[in-house]
N, C-alpha and C. Protein backbone atom coordinates (compact mmCIF):
# COMPACT_ATOMS: atom_id res chain seq x y z
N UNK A 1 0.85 -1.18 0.00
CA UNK A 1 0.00 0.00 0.00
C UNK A 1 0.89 1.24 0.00
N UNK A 2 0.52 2.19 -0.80
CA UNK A 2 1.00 3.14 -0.69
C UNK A 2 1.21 4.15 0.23
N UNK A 3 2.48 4.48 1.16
CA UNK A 3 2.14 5.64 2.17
C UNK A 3 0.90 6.85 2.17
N UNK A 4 1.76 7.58 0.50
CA UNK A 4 1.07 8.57 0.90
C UNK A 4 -0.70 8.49 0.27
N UNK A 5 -1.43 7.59 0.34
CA UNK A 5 -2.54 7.14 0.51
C UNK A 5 -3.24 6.85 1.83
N UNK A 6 -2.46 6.23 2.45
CA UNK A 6 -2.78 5.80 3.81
C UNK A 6 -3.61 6.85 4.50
N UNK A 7 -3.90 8.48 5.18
CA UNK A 7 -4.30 9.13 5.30
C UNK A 7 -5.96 9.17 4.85
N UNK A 8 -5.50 8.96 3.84
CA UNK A 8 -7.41 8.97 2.65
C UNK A 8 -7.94 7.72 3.01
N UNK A 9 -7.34 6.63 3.92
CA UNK A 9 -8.01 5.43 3.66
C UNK A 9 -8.98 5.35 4.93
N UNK A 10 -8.38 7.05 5.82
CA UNK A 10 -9.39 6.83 6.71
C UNK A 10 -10.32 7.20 6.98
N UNK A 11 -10.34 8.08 5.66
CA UNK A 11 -11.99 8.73 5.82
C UNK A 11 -12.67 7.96 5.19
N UNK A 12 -14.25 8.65 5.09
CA UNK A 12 -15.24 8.08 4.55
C UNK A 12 -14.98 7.79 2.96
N UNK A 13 -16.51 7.51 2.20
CA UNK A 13 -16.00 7.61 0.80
C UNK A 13 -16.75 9.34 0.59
N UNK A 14 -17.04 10.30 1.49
CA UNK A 14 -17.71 11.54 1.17
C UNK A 14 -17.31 12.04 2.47
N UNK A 15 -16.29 13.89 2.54
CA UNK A 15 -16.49 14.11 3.06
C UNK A 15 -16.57 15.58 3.00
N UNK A 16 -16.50 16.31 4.29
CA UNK A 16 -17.15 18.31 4.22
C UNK A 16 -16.09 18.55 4.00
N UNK A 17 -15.65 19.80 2.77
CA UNK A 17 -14.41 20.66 3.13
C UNK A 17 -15.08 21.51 3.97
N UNK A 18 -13.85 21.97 4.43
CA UNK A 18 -13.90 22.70 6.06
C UNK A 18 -13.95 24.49 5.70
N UNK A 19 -14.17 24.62 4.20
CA UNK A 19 -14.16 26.20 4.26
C UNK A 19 -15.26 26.32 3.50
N UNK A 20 -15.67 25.61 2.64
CA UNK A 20 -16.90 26.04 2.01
C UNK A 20 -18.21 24.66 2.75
N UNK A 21 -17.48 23.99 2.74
CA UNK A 21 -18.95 23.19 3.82
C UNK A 21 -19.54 22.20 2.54
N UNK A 22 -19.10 22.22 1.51
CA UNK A 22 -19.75 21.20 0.44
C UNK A 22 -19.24 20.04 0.77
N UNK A 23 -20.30 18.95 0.60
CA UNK A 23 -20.12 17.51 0.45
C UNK A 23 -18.95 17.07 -0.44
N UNK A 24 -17.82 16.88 -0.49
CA UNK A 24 -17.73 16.05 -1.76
C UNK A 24 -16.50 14.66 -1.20
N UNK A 25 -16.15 14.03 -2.57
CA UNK A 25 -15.63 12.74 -2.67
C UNK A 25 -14.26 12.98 -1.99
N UNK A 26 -14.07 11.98 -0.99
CA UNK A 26 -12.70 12.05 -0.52
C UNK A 26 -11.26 12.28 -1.50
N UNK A 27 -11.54 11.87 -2.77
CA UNK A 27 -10.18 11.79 -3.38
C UNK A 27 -10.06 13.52 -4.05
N UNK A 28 -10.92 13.80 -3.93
CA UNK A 28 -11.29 15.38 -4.22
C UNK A 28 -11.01 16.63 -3.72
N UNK A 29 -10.27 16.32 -1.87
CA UNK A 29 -9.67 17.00 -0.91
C UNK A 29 -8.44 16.68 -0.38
N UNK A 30 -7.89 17.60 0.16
CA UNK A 30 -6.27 17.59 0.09
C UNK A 30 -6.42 17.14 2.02
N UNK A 31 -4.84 16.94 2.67
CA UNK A 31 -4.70 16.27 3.53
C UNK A 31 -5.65 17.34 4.63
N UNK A 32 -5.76 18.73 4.62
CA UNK A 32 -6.65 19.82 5.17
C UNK A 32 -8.03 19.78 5.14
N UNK A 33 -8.27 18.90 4.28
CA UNK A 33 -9.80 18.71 3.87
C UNK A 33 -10.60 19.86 3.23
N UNK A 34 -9.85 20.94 2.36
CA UNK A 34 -9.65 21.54 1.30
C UNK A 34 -10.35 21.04 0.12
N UNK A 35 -11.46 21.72 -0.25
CA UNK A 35 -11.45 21.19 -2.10
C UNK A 35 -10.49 21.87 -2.90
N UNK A 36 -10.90 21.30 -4.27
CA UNK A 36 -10.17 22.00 -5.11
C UNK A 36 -10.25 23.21 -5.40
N UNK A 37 -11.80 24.00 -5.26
CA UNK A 37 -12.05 25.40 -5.37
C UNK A 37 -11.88 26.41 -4.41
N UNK A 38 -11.82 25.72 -3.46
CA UNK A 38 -11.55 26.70 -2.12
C UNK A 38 -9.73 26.89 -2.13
N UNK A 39 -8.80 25.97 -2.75
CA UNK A 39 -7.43 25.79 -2.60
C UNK A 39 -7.73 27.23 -3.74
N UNK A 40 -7.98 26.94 -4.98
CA UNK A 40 -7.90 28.21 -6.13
C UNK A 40 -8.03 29.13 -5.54
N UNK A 41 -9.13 29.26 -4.96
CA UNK A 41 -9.54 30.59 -4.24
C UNK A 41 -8.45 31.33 -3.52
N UNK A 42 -8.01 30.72 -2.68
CA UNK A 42 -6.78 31.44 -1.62
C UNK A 42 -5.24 31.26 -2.53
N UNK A 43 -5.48 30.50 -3.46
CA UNK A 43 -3.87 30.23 -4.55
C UNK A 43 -4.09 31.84 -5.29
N UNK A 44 -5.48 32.24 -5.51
CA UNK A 44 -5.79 33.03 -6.10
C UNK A 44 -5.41 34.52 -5.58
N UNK A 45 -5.88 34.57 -4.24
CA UNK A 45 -5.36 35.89 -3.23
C UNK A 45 -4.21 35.80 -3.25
N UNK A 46 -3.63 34.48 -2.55
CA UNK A 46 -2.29 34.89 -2.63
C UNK A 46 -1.04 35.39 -3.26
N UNK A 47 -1.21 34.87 -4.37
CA UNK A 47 -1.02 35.57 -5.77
C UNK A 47 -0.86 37.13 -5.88
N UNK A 48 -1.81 37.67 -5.71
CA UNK A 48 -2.23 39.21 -5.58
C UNK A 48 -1.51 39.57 -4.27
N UNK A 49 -1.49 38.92 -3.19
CA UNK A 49 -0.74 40.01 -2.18
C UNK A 49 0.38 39.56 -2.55
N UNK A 50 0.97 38.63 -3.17
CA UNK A 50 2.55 38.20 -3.42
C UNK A 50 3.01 39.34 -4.57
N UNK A 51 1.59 39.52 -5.42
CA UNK A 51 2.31 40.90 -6.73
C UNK A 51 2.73 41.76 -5.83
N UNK A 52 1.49 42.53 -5.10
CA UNK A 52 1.58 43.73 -4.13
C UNK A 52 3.14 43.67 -3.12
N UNK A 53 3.73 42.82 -2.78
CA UNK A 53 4.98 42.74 -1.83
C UNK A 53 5.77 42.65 -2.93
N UNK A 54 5.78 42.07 -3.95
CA UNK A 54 6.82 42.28 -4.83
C UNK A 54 6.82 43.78 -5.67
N UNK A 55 6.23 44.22 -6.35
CA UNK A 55 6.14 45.42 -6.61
C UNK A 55 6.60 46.49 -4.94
N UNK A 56 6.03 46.21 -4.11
CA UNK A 56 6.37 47.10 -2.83
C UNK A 56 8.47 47.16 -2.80
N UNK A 57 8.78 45.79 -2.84
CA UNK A 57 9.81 45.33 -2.37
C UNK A 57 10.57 46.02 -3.80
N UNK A 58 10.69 46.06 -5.13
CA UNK A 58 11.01 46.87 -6.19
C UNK A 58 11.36 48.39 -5.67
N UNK A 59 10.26 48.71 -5.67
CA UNK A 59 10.10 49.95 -5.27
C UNK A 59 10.88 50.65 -4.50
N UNK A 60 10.88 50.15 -3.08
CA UNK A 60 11.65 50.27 -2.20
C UNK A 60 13.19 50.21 -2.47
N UNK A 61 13.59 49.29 -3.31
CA UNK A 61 14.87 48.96 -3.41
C UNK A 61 15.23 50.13 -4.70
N UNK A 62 14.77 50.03 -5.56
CA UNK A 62 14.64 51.34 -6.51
C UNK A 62 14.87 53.06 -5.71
N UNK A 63 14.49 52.86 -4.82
CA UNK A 63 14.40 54.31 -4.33
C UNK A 63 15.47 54.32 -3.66
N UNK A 64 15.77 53.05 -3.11
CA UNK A 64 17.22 53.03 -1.96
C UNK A 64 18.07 53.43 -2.80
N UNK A 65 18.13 52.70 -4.13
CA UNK A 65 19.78 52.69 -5.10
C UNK A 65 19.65 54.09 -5.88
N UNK A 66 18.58 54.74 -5.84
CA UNK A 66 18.28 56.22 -6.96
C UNK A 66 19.06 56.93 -5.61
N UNK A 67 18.45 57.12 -4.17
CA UNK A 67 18.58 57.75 -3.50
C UNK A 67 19.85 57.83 -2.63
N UNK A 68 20.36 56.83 -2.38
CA UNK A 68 21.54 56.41 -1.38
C UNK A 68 22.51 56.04 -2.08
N UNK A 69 22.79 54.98 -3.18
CA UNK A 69 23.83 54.61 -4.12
C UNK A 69 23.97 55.38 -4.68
N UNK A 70 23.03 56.06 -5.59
CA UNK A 70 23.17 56.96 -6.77
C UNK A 70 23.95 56.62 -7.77
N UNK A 71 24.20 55.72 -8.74
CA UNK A 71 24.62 54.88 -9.29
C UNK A 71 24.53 55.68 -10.59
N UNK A 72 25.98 55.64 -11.38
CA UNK A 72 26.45 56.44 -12.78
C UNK A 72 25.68 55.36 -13.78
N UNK A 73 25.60 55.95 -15.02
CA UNK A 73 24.86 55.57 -15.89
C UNK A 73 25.40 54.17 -16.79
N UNK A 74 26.08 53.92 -16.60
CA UNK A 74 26.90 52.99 -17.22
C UNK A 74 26.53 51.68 -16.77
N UNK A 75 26.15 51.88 -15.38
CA UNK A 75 26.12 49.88 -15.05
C UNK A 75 24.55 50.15 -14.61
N UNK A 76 23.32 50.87 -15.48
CA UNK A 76 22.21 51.11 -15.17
C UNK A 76 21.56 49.68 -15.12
N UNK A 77 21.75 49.34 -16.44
CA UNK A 77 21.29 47.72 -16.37
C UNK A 77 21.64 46.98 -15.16
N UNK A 78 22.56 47.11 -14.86
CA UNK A 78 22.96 46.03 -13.51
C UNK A 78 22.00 46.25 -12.57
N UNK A 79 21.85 47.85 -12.05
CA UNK A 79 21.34 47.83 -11.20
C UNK A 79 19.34 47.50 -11.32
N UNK A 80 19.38 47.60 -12.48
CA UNK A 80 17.37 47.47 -13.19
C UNK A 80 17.07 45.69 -12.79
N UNK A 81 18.24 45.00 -13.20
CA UNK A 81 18.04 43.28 -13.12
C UNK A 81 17.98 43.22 -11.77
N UNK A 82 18.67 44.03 -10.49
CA UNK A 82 18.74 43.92 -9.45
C UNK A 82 17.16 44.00 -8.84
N UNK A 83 17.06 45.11 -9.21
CA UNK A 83 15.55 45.42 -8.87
C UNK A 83 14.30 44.50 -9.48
N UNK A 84 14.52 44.13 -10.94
CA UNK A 84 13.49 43.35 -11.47
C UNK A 84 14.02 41.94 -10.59
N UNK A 85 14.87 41.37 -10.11
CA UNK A 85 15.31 40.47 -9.47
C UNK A 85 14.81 40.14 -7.98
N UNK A 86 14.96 41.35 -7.21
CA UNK A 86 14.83 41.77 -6.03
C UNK A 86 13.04 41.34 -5.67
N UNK A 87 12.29 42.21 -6.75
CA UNK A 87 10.72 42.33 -7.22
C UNK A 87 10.04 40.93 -7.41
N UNK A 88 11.03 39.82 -8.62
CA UNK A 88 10.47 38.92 -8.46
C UNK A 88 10.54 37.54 -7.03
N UNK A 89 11.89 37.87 -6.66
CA UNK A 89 11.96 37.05 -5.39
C UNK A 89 10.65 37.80 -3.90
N UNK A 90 10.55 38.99 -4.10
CA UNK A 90 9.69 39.45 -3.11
C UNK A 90 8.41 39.13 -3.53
N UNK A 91 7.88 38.54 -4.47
CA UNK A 91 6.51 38.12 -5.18
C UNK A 91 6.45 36.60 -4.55
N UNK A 92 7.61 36.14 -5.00
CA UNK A 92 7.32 34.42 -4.84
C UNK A 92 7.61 34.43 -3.27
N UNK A 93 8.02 35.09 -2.73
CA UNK A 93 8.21 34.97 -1.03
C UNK A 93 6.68 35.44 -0.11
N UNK A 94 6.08 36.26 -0.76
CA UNK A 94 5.06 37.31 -0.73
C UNK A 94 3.84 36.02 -0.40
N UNK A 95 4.20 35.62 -1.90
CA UNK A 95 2.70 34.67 -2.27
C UNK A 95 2.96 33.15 -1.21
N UNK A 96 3.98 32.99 -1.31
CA UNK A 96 4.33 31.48 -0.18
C UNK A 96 3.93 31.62 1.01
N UNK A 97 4.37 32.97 1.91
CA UNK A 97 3.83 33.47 2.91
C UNK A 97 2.50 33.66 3.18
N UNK A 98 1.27 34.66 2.44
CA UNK A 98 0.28 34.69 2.20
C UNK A 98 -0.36 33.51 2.38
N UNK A 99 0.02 32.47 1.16
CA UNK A 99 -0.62 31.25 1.07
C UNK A 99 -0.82 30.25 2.66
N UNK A 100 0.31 30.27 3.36
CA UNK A 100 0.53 29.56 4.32
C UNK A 100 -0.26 30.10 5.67
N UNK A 101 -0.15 31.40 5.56
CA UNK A 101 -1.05 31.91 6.88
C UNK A 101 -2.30 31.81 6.11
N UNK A 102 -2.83 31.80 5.18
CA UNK A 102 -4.30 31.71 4.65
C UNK A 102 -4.85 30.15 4.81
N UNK A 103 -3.50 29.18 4.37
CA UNK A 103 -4.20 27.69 5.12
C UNK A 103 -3.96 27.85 6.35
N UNK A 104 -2.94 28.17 7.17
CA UNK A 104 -2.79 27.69 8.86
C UNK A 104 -4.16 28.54 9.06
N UNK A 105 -4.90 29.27 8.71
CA UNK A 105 -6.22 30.13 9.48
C UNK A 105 -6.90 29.53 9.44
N UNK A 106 -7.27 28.01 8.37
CA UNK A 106 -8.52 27.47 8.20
C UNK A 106 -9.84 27.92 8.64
N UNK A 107 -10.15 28.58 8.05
CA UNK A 107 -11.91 29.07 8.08
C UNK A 107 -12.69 27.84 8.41
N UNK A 108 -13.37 27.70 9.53
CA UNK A 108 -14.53 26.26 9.41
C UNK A 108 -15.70 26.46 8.23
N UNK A 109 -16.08 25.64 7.87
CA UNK A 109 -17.41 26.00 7.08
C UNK A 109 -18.64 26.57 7.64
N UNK A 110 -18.92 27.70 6.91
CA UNK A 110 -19.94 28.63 7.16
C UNK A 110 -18.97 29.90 7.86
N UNK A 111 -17.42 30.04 7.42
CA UNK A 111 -16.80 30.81 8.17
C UNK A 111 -17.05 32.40 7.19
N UNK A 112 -16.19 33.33 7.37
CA UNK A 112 -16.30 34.17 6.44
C UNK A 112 -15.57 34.18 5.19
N UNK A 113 -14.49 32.98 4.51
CA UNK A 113 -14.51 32.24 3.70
C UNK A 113 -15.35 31.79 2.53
N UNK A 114 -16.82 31.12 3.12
CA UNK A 114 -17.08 30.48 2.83
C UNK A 114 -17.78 31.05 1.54
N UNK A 115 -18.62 32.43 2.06
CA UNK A 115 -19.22 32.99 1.22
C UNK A 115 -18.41 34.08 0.51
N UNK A 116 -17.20 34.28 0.48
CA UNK A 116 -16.75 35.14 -0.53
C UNK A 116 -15.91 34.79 -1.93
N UNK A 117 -16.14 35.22 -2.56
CA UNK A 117 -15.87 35.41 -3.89
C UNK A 117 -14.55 35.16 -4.48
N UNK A 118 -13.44 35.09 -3.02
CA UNK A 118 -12.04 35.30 -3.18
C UNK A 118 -11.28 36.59 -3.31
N UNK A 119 -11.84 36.98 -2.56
CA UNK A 119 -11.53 38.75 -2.82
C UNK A 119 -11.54 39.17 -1.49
């Protein structure tokens, strides 16, 4: 038998995800008891606050090197990859973060989760 099966073998053959409260098929929910639309949903936010910290984190670093380095024109590129660099690591750190406090919160079903839109 497969380990990572073992888990699923102990639920029912139907059970509640825990944020929207729908019935469905065990093989259909993740080890959280998560469906698939409720996971989109918060993959979905997180996403968006991961742009928002990455664009923030750009920004910031942009203003540091205009303002404090002040950097001659010659190694401009260096410093633009830095920043487009800087921007995309603060996105994917942004959205990992986000994502993780949005599952550790687990909403029960009927929470304020349940009924929104993802927004």
């Amino acid at each position: 038998m497969d380990s990572r099966s073992r888990w699923r073998d102990r639920l029912g053959d139907e059970v509640v995800c825990v944020v929207c409260g729908e019935v469905r098929d065990s093989t259909e929910v993740d080890r959280m008891l998560w469906c698939e639309g409720c996971r989109a949903r918060v993959q979905a936010r997180a996403a968006r606050i991961g742009l928002y910290v990455g664009v923030g984190v750009a920004a910031a670093l942009a203003a540091w090197i205009w303002l404090v380095i002040q950097p001659s024109r010659l190694i401009a590129g260096a410093w633009i990859a830095t920043v487009v660099a800087a921007g995309w690591l603060g996105a994917k750190i942004g959205r990992e973060v986000a994502y993780g406090v949005f599952r550790a919160r687990e909403t029960p079903a009927g929470g304020s989760d349940a009924s929104s839109s993802g927004g």
